[in-house]
Protein backbone atom coordinates (compact mmCIF):
# COMPACT_ATOMS: atom_id res chain seq x y z
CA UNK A 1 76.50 73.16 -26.46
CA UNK A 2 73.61 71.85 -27.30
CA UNK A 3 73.17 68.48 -29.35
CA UNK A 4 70.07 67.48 -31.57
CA UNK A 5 69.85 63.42 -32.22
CA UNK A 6 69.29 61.87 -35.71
CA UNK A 7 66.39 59.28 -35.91
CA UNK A 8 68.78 56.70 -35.71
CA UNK A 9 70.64 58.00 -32.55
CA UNK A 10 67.22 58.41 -30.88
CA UNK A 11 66.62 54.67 -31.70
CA UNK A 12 69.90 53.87 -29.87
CA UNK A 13 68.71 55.92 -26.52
CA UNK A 14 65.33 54.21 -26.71
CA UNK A 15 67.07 51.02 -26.11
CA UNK A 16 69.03 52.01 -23.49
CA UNK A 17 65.44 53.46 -22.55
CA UNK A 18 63.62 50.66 -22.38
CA UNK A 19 66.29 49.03 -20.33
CA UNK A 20 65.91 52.12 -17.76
CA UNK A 21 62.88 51.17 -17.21
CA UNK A 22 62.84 47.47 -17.08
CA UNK A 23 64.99 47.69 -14.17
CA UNK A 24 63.02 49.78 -12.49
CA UNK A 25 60.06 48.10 -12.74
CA UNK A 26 61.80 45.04 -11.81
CA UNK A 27 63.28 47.38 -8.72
CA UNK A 28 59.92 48.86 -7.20
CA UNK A 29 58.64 45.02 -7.30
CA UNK A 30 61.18 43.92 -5.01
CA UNK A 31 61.32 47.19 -2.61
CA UNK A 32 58.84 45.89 0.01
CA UNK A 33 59.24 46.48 3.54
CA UNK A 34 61.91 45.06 5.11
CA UNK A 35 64.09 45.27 2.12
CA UNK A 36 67.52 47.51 2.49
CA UNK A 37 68.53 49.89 -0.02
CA UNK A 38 71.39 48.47 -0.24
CA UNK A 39 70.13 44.89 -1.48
CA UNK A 40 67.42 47.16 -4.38
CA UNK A 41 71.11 48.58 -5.39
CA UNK A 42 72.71 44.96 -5.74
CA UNK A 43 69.91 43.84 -7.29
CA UNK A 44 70.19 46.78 -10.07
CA UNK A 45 73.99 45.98 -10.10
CA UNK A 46 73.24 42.42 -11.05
CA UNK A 47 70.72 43.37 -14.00
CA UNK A 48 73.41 45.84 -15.16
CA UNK A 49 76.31 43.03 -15.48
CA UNK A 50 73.53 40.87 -16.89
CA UNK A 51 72.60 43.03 -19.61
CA UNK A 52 76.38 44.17 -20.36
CA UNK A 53 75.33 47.51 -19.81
CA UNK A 54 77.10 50.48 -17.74
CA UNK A 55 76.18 52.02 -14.75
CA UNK A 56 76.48 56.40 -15.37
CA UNK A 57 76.21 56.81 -11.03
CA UNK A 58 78.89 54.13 -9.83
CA UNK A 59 82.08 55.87 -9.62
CA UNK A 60 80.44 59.72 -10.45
CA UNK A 61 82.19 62.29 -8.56
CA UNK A 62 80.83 65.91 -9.88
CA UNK A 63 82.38 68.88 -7.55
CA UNK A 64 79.50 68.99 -4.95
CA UNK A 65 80.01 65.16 -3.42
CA UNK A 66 81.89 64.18 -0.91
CA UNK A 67 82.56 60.88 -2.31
CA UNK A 68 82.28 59.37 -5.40
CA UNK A 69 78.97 58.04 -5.95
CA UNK A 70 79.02 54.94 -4.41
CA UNK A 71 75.65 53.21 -5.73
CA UNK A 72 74.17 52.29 -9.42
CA UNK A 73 70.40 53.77 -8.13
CA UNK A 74 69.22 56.93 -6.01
CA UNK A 75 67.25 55.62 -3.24
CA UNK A 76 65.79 58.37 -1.72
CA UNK A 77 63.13 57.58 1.57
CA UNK A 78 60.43 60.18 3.04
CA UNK A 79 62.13 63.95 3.44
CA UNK A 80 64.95 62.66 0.49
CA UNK A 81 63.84 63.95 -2.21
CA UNK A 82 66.80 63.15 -4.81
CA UNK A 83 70.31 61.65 -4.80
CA UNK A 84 69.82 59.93 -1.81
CA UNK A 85 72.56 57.14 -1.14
CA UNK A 86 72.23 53.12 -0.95
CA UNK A 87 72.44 51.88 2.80
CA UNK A 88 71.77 49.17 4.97
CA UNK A 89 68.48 51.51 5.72
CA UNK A 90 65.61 48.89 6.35
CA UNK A 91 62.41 49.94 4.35
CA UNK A 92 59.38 50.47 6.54
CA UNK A 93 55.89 50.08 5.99
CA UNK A 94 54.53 53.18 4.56
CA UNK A 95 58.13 54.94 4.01
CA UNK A 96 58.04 57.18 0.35
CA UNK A 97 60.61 55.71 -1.86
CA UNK A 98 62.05 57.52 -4.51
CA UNK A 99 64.36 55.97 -7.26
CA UNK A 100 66.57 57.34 -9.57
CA UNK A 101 68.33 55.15 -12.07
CA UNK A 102 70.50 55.84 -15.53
CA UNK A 103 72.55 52.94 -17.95
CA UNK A 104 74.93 53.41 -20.87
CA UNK A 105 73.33 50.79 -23.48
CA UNK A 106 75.47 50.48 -26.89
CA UNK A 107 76.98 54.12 -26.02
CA UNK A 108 73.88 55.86 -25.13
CA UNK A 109 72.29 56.93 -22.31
CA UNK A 110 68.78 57.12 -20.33
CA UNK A 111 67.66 58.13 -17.21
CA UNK A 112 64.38 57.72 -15.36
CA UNK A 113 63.21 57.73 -11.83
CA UNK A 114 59.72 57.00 -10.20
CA UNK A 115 58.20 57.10 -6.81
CA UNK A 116 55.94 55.18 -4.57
CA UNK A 117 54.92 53.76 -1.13
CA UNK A 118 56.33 50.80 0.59
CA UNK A 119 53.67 48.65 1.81
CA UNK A 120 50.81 50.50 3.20
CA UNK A 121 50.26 53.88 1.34
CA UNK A 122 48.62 57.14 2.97
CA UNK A 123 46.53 59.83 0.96
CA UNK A 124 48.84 62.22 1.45
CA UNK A 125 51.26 60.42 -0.16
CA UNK A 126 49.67 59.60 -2.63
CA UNK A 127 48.23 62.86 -3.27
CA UNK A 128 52.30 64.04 -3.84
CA UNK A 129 53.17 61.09 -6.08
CA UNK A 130 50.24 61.86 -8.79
CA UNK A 131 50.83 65.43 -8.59
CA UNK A 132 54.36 65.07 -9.74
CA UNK A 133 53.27 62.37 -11.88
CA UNK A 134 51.08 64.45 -13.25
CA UNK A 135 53.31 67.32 -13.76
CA UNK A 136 55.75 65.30 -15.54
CA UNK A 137 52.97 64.86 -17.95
CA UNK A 138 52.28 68.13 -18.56
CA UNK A 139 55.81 68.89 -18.91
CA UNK A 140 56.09 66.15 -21.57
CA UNK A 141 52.87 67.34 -23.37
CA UNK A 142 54.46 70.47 -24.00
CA UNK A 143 57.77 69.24 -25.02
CA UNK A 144 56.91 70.46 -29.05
CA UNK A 145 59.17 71.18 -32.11
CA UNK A 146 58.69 75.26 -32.08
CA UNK A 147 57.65 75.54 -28.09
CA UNK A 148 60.03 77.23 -25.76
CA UNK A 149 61.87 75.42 -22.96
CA UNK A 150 59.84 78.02 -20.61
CA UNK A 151 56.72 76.30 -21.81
CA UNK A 152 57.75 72.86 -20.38
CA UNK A 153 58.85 74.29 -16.80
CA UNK A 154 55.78 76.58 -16.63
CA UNK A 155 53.60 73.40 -17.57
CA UNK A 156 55.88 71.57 -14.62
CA UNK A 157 55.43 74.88 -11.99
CA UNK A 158 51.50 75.45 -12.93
CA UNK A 159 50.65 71.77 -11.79
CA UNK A 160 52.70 71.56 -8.34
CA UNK A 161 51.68 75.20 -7.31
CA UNK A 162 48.26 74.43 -8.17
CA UNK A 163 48.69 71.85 -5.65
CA UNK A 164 50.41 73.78 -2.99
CA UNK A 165 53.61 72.03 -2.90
CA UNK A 166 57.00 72.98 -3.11
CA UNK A 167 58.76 73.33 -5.88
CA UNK A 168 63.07 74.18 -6.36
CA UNK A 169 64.43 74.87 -9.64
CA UNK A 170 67.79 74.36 -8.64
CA UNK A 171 68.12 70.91 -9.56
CA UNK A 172 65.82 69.85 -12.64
CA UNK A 173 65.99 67.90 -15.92
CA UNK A 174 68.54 68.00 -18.69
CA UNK A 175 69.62 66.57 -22.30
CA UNK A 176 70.61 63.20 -22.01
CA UNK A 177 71.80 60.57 -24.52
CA UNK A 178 76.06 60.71 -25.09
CA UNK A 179 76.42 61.51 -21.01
CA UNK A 180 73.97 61.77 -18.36
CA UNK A 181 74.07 65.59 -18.20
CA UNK A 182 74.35 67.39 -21.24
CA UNK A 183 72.82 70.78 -21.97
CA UNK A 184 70.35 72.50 -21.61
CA UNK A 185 68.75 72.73 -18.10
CA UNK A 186 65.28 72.22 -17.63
CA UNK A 187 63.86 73.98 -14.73
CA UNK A 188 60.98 72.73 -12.99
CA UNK A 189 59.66 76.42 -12.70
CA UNK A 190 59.37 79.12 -15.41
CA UNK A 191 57.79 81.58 -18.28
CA UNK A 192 55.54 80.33 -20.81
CA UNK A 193 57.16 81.36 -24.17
CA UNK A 194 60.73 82.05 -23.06
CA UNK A 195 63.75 80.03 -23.18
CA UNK A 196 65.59 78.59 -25.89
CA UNK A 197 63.30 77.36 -28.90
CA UNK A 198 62.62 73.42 -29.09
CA UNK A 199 63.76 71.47 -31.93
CA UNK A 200 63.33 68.05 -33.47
CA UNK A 201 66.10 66.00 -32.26
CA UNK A 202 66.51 67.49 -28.54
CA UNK A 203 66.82 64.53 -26.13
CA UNK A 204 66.03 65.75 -22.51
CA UNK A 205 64.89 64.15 -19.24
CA UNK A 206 62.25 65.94 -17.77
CA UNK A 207 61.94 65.61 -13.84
CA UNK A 208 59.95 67.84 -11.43
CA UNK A 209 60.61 66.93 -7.96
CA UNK A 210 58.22 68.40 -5.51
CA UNK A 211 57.93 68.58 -1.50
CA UNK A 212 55.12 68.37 0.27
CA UNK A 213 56.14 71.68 2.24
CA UNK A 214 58.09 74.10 1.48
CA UNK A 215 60.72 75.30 -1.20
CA UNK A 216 63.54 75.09 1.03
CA UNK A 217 66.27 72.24 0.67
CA UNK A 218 69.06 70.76 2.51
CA UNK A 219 72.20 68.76 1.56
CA UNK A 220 73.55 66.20 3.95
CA UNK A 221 76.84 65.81 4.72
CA UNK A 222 77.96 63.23 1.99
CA UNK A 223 77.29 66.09 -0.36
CA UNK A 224 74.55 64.00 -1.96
CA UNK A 225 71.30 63.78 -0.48
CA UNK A 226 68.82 66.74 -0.49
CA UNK A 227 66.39 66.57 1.68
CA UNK A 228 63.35 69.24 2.28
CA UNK A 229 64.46 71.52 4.82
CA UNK A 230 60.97 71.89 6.82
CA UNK A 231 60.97 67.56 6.73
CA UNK A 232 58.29 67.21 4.86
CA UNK A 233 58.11 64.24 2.33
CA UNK A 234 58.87 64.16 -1.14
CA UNK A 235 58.80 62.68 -4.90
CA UNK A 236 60.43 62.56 -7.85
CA UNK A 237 59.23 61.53 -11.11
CA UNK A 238 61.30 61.69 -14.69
CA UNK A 239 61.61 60.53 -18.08
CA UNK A 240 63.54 60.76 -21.05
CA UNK A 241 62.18 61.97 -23.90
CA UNK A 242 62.83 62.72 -27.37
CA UNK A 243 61.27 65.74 -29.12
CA UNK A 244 60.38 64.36 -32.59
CA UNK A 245 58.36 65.95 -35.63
CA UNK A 246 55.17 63.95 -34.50
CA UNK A 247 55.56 65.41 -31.03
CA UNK A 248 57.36 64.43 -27.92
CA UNK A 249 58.77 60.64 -27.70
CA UNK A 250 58.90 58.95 -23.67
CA UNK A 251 62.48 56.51 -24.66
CA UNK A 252 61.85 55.22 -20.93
CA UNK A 253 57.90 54.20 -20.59
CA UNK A 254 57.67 51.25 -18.36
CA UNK A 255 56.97 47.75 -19.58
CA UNK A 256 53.13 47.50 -21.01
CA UNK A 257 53.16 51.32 -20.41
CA UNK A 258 51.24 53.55 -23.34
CA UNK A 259 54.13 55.48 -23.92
CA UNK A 260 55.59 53.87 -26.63
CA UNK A 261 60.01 53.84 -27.06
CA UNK A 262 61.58 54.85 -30.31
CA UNK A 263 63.64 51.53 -30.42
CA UNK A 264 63.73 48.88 -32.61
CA UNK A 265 61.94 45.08 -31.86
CA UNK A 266 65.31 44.06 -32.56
CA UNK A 267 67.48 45.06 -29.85
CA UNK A 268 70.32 42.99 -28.35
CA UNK A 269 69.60 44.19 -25.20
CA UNK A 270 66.67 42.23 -23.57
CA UNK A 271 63.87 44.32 -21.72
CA UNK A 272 64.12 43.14 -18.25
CA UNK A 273 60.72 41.77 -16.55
CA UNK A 274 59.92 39.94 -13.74
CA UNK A 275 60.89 36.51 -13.44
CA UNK A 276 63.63 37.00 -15.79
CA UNK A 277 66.43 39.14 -13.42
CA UNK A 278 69.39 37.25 -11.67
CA UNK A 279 68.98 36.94 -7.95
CA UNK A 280 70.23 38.71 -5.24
CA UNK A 281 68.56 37.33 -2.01
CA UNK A 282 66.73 40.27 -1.22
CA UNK A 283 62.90 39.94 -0.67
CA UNK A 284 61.23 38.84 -4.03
């Protein structure tokens, strides 16, 4: 079933937004090369415990895993394109990093993720990043009270095909805000105009993931990690956003982004930013 927020309840996601995304800005600063995943996933940990907030991965054990998820952050490298697990995985100079990261703040919940090079970045690269950057803002732009969830995937699908890239609809965004996943789906690809109708109040995350190659996708072994099947790399970009009567609300735009969150000044839960996290030893 699908559940619309009040103002107020969208207020309480955008602080668990803004959270979101101070930790992963405080995250990407610290993944330079040399750095494990492991030690960004302590170091996300730490800021959770700080913050007296709740990890939504550590622990999550839907029917396709082979474990329970053992890590509070996605940390997917190169060919991983989502879910990928923390490891003792050194990062190298110009590896593809993708992150993934959700917290329960106050009951409510937000989810993000953002991609970038390690070190020394190559066009290519870069060239995938800002597509799906770029169709995450489309997909946001038409995130409209009266719009049709097909207008948001089509916006998503119209960018990365544009760009030659694959695209898999498989695994896409979602409503967000009680749990992690709530309903509805939100495909990456899709039909202008079809779909179920927006409405004020619908909280989704919107994340296209795109490969570099092909459409094709594998899963590991730990039932987690997807990778592209042809090896090519990969990104991920998301936010969460709330669909609002004056358009489409980002709850998770980064610190001194323009996207402003619908949550008020006076939250209990400080916005993390660097020079303010606990230490972890990994690589400042």
């Amino acid at each position: 079933m699908v559940e619309l927020k009040s103002a107020a309840e969208i207020d309480a996601i955008g602080v668990a937004g803004r959270f979101v995304a101070g930790v992963l800005a405080s995250v990407r600063q610290r993944a330079t090369v040399g750095t494990t995943l492991r030690q960004l996933d302590a170091h996300a940990h730490k800021m959770i415990d700080a913050a007296g907030a709740r990890s939504v991965y550590l622990g999550y054990h839907p029917s396709f895993g082979a474990m329970p998820y053992p890590g509070v952050l996605c940390t997917s490298v190169n060919d991983a394109a989502l879910h990928g697990l923390p490891s003792d995985a050194v990062l190298a100079d110009g590896d593809l990093l993708s992150i993934d990261f959700a917290a329960e703040v106050g009951g409510w919940v937000a989810d993000s993720a953002v991609s970038f090079v390690v070190g020394t970045p190559d066009p290519e690269s870069l060239r995938l990043i800002e597509t799906t950057e770029r169709a995450l803002r489309a997909g946001i732009a038409a995130a409209r009270p009266g719009a049709r969830m097909g207008d948001i995937s089509a916006a998503i699908g119209e960018v990365g095909r544009r760009a030659g890239l694959g695209i898999n609809a498989d695994f896409g965004g979602h409503g967000v805000g009680r749990t992690m996943h709530e309903e509805p789906h939100v495909p990456n690809l899709g039909s202008a105009g079809r779909g179920m109708k927006l409405r004020t109040g619908l909280v989704i995350a919107i994340e296209p993931w795109f490969m570099a190659g092909g459409d094709g996708y594998l899963i590991d072994d730990d039932g987690w990690t997807i990778r592209s099947a042809d090896g090519s790399r990969a990104a991920h970009a998301e936010h969460t956003v709330a669909i609002t009567a004056r358009g489409p609300v980002v709850l998770t735009a980064p610190p001194g982004g323009t996207a402003a969150a619908a949550a008020p000044a006076s939250s209990r839960v400080p916005v993390p930013g660097p020079g303010t996290e606990p230490t972890d030893g990994a690589p400042a």
